[in-house]
C-alpha atoms as a PDB file:
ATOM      1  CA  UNK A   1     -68.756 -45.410  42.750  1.00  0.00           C
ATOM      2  CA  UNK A   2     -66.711 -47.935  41.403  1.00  0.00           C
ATOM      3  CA  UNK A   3     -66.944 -48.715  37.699  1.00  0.00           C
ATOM      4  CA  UNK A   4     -67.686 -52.295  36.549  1.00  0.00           C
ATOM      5  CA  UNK A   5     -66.717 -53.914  33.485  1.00  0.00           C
ATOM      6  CA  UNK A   6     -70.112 -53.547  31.815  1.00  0.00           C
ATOM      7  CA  UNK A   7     -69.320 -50.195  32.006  1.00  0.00           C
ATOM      8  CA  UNK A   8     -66.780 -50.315  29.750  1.00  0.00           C
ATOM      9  CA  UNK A   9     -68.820 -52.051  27.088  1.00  0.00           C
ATOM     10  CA  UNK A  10     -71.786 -49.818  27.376  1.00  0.00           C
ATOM     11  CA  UNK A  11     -71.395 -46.841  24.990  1.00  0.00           C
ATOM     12  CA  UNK A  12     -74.253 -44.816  26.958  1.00  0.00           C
ATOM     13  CA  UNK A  13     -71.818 -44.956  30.089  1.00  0.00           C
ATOM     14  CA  UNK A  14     -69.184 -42.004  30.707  1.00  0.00           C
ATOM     15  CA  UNK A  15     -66.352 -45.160  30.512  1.00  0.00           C
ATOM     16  CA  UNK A  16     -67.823 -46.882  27.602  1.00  0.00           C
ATOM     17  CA  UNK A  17     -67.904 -43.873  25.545  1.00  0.00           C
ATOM     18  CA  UNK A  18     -64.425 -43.364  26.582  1.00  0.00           C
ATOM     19  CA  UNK A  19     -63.541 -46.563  25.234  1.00  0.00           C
ATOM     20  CA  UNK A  20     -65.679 -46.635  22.105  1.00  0.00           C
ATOM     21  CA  UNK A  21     -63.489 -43.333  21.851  1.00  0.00           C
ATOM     22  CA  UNK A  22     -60.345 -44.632  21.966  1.00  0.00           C
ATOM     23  CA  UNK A  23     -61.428 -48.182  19.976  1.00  0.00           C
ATOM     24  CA  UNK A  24     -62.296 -46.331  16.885  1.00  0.00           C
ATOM     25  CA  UNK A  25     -59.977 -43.532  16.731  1.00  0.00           C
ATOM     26  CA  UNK A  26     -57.444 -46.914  17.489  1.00  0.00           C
ATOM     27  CA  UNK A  27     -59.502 -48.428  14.456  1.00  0.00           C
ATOM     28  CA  UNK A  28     -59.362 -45.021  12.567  1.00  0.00           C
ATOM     29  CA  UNK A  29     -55.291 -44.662  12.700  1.00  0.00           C
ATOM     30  CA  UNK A  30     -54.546 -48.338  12.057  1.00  0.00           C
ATOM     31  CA  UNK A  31     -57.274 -48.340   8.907  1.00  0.00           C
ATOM     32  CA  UNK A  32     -55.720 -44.813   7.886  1.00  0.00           C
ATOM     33  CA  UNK A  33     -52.196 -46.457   7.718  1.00  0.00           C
ATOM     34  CA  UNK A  34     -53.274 -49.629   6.021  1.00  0.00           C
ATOM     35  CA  UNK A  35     -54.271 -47.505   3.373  1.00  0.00           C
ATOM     36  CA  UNK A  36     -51.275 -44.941   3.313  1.00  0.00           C
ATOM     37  CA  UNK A  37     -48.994 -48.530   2.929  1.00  0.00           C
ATOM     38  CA  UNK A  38     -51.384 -50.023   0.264  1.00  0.00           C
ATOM     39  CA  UNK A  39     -51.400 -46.713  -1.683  1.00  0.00           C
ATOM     40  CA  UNK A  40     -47.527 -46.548  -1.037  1.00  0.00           C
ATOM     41  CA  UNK A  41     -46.873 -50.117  -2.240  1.00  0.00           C
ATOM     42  CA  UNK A  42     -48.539 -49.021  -5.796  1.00  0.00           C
ATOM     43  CA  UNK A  43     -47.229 -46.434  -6.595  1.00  0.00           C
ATOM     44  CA  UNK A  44     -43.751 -48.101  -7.248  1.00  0.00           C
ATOM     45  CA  UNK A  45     -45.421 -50.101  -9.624  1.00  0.00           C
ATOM     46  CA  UNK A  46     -46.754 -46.864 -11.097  1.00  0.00           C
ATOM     47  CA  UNK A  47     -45.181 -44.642 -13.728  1.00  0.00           C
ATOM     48  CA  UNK A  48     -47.434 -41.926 -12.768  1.00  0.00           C
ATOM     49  CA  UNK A  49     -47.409 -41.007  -9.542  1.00  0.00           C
ATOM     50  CA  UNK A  50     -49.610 -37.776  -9.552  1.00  0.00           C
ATOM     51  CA  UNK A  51     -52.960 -38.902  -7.957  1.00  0.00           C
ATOM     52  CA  UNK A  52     -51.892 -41.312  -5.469  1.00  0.00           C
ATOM     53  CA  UNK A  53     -50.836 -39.037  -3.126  1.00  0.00           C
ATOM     54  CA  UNK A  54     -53.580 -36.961  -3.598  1.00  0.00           C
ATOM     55  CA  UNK A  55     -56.124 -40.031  -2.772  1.00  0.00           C
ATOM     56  CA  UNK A  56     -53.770 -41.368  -0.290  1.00  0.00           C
ATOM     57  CA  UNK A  57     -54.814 -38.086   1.943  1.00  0.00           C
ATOM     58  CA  UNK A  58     -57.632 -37.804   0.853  1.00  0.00           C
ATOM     59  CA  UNK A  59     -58.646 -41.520   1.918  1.00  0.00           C
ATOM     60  CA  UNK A  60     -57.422 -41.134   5.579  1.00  0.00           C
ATOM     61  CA  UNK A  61     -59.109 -37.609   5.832  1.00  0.00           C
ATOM     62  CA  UNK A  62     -62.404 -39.922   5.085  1.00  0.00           C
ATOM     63  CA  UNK A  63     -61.552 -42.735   7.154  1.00  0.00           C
ATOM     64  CA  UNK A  64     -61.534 -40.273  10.389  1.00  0.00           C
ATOM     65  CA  UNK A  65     -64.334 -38.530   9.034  1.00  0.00           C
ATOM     66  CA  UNK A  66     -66.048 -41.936   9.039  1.00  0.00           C
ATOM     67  CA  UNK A  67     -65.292 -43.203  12.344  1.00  0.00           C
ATOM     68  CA  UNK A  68     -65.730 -39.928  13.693  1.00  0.00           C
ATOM     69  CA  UNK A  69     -69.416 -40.275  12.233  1.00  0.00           C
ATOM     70  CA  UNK A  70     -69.920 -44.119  13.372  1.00  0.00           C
ATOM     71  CA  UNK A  71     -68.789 -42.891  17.113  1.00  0.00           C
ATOM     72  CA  UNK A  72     -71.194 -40.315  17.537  1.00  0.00           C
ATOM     73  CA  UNK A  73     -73.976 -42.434  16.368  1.00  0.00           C
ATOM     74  CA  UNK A  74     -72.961 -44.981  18.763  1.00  0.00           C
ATOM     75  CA  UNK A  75     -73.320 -43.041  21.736  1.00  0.00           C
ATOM     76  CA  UNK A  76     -76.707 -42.317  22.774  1.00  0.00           C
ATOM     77  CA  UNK A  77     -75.586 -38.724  24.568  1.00  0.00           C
ATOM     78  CA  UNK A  78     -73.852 -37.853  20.996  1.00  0.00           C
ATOM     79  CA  UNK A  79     -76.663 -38.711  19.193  1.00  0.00           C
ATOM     80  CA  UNK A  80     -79.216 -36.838  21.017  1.00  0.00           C
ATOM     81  CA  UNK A  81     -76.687 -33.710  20.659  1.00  0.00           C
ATOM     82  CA  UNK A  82     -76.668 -34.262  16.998  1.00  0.00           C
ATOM     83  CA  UNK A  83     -80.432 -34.282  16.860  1.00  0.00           C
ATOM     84  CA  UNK A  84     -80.918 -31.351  18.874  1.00  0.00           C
ATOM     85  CA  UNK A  85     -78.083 -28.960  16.694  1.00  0.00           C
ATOM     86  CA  UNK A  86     -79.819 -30.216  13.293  1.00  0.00           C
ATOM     87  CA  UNK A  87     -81.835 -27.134  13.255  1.00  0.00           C
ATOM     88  CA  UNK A  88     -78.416 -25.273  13.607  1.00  0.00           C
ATOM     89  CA  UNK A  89     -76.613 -26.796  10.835  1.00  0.00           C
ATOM     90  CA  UNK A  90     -77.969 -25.109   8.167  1.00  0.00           C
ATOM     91  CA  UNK A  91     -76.598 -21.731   9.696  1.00  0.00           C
ATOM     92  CA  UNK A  92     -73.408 -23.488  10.599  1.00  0.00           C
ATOM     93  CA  UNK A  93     -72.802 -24.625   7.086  1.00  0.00           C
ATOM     94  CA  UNK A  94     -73.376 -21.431   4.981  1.00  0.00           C
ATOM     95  CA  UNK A  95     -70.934 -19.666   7.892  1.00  0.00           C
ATOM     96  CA  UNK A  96     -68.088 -22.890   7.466  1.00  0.00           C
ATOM     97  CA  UNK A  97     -68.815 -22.479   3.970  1.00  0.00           C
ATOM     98  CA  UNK A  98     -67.943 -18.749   3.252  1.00  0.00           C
ATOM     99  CA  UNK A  99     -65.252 -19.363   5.970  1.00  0.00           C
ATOM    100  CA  UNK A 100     -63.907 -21.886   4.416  1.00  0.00           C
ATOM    101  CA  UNK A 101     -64.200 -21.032   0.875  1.00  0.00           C
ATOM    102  CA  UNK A 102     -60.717 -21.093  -0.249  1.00  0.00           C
ATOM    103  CA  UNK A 103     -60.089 -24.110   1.467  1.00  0.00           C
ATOM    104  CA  UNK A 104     -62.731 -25.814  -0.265  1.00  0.00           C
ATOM    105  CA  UNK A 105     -61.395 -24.496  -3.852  1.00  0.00           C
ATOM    106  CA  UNK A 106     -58.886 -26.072  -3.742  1.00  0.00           C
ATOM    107  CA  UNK A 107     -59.847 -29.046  -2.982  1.00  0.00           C
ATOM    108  CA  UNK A 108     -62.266 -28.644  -5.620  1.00  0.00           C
ATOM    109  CA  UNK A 109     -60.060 -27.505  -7.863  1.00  0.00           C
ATOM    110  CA  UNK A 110     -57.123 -30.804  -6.884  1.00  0.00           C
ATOM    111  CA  UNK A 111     -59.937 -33.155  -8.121  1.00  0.00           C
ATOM    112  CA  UNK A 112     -59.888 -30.855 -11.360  1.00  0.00           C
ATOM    113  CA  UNK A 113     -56.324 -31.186 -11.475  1.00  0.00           C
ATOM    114  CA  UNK A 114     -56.374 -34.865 -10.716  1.00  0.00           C
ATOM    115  CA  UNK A 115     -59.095 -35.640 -12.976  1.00  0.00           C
ATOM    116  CA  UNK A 116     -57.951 -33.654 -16.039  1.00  0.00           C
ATOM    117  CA  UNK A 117     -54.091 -33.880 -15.484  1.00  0.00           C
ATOM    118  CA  UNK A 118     -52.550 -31.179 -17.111  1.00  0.00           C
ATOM    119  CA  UNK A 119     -49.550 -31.514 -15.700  1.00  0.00           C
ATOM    120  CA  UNK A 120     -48.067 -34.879 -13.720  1.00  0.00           C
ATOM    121  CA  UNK A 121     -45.448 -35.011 -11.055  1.00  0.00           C
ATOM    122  CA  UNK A 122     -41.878 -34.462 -12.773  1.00  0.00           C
ATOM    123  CA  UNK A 123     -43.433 -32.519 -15.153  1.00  0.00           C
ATOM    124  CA  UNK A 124     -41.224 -28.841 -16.041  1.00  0.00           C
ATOM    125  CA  UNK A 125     -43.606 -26.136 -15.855  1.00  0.00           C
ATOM    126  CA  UNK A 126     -43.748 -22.254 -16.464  1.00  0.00           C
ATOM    127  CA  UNK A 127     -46.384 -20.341 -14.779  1.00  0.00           C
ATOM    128  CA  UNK A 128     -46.745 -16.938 -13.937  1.00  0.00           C
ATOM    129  CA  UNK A 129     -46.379 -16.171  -9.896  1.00  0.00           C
ATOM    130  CA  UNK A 130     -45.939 -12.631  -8.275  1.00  0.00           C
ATOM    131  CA  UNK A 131     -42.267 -12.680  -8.540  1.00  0.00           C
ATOM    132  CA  UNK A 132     -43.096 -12.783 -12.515  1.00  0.00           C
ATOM    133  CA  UNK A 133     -42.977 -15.798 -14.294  1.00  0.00           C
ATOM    134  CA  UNK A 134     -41.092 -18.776 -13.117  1.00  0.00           C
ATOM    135  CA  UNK A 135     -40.049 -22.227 -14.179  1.00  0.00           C
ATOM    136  CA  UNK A 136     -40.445 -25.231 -11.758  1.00  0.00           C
ATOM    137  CA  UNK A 137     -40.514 -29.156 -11.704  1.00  0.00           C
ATOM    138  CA  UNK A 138     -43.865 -30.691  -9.932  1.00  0.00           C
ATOM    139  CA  UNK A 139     -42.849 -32.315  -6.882  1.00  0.00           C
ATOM    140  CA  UNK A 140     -46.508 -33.008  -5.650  1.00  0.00           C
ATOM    141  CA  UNK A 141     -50.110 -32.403  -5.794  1.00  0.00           C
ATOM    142  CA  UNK A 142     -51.893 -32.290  -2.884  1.00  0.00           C
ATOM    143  CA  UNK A 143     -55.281 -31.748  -1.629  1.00  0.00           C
ATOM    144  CA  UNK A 144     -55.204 -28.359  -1.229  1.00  0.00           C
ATOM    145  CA  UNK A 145     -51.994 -27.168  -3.091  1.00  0.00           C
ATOM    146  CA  UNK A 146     -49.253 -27.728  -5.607  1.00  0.00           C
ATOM    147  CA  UNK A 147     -45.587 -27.664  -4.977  1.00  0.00           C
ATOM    148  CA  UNK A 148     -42.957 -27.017  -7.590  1.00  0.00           C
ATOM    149  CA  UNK A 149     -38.962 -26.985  -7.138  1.00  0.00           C
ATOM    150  CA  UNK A 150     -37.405 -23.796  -9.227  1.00  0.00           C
ATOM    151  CA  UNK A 151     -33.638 -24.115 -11.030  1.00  0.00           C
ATOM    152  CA  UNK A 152     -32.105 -22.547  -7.570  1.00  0.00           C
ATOM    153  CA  UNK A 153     -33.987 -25.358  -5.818  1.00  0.00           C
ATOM    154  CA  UNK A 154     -36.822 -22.870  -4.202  1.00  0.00           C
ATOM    155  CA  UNK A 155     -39.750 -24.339  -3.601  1.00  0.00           C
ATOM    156  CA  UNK A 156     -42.938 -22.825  -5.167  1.00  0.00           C
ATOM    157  CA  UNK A 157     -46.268 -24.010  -3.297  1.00  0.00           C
ATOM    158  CA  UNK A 158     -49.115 -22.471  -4.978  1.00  0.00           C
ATOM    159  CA  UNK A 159     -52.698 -23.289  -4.446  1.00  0.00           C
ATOM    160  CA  UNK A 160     -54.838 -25.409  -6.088  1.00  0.00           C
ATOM    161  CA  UNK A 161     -57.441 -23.271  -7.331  1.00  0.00           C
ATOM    162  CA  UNK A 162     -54.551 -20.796  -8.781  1.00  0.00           C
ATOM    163  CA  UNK A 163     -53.037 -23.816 -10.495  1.00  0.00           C
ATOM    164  CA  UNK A 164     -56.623 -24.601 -12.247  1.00  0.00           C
ATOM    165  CA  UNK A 165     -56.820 -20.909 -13.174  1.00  0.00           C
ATOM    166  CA  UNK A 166     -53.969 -20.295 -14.530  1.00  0.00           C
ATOM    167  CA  UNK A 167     -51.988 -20.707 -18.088  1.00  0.00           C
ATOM    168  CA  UNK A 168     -49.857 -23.099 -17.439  1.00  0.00           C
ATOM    169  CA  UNK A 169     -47.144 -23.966 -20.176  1.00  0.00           C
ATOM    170  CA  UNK A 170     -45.934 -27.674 -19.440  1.00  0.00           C
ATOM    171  CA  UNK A 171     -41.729 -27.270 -21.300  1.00  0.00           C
ATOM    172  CA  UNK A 172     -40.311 -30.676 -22.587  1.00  0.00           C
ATOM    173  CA  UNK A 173     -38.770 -32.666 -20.010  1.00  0.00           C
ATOM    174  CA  UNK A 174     -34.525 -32.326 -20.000  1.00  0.00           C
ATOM    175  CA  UNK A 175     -32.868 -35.537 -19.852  1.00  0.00           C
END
């Protein structure tokens, strides 16, 4: 059976759902890069440049989450799926949750860092890491972890929840 164009604009339609699909994850990428350029553009008017890339990801991460959201409640199959696992997402969430526990620290714990800056990006840090402790420059603070660049030019990615943990001794900057 031959499809018609109305079936492209009806969401409830195998095609329309298709290209509702492909519409908003379109919509999704081209929002997600207006914002990574926006974000982008200020920070060279900013002298510090620690959160912005932190809430540059984590404004795309949103803006999928978003669309992904506005998509399924567009679709009448998707919707009735949703309906019919609510009684399951209780379960789902404590599993995701314990699963995902570390994952979620640090994010948790990279709004901490964001929100209380104790360090910023350029800043020369000491911190204490397996190989004993060790002296690093911030390159970047992510959502989930923290990246430092060591005298030999090493880099140190630790997480974010170990960064929030630990005693961190910020040196005076060289130069």
């Amino acid at each position: 059976m031959p499809y018609t164009f109305d079936d492209f604009l009806n969401p409830a339609a195998l095609p329309g759902a298709i290209a509702f699909g492909v519409f908003f994850l379109a919509l999704a990428i081209v929002f997600a890069r207006l914002i990574h350029l926006l974000v982008q553009r200020s920070m060279l008017r900013a002298t510090d440049r620690t959160g912005f890339r932190f809430i540059d990801q984590l404004l795309r991460v949103l803006i999928f989450i978003v669309m992904a959201i506005l998509y399924a409640q567009l679709v009448p199959p998707l919707r009735s799926l949703g309906t019919a696992m609510l009684a399951s997402v209780s379960v789902a969430s404590i599993v995701i949750g314990i699963a995902a526990q570390s994952t979620l620290g640090n994010l948790i714990a990279g709004f901490a860092l964001l929100l209380y800056r104790p360090f910023r990006v350029g800043d020369q840090v000491q911190l204490n890491t397996p190989k004993g402790v060790m002296t690093g420059v911030i390159d970047s603070l992510t959502l989930g972890y923290t990246v430092l660049t060591d005298a030999e030019n090493n880099q140190i990615i630790v997480p974010n929840s170990v960064m929030a943990s630990v005693v961190i001794i910020r040196l005076p900057n060289k130069g």
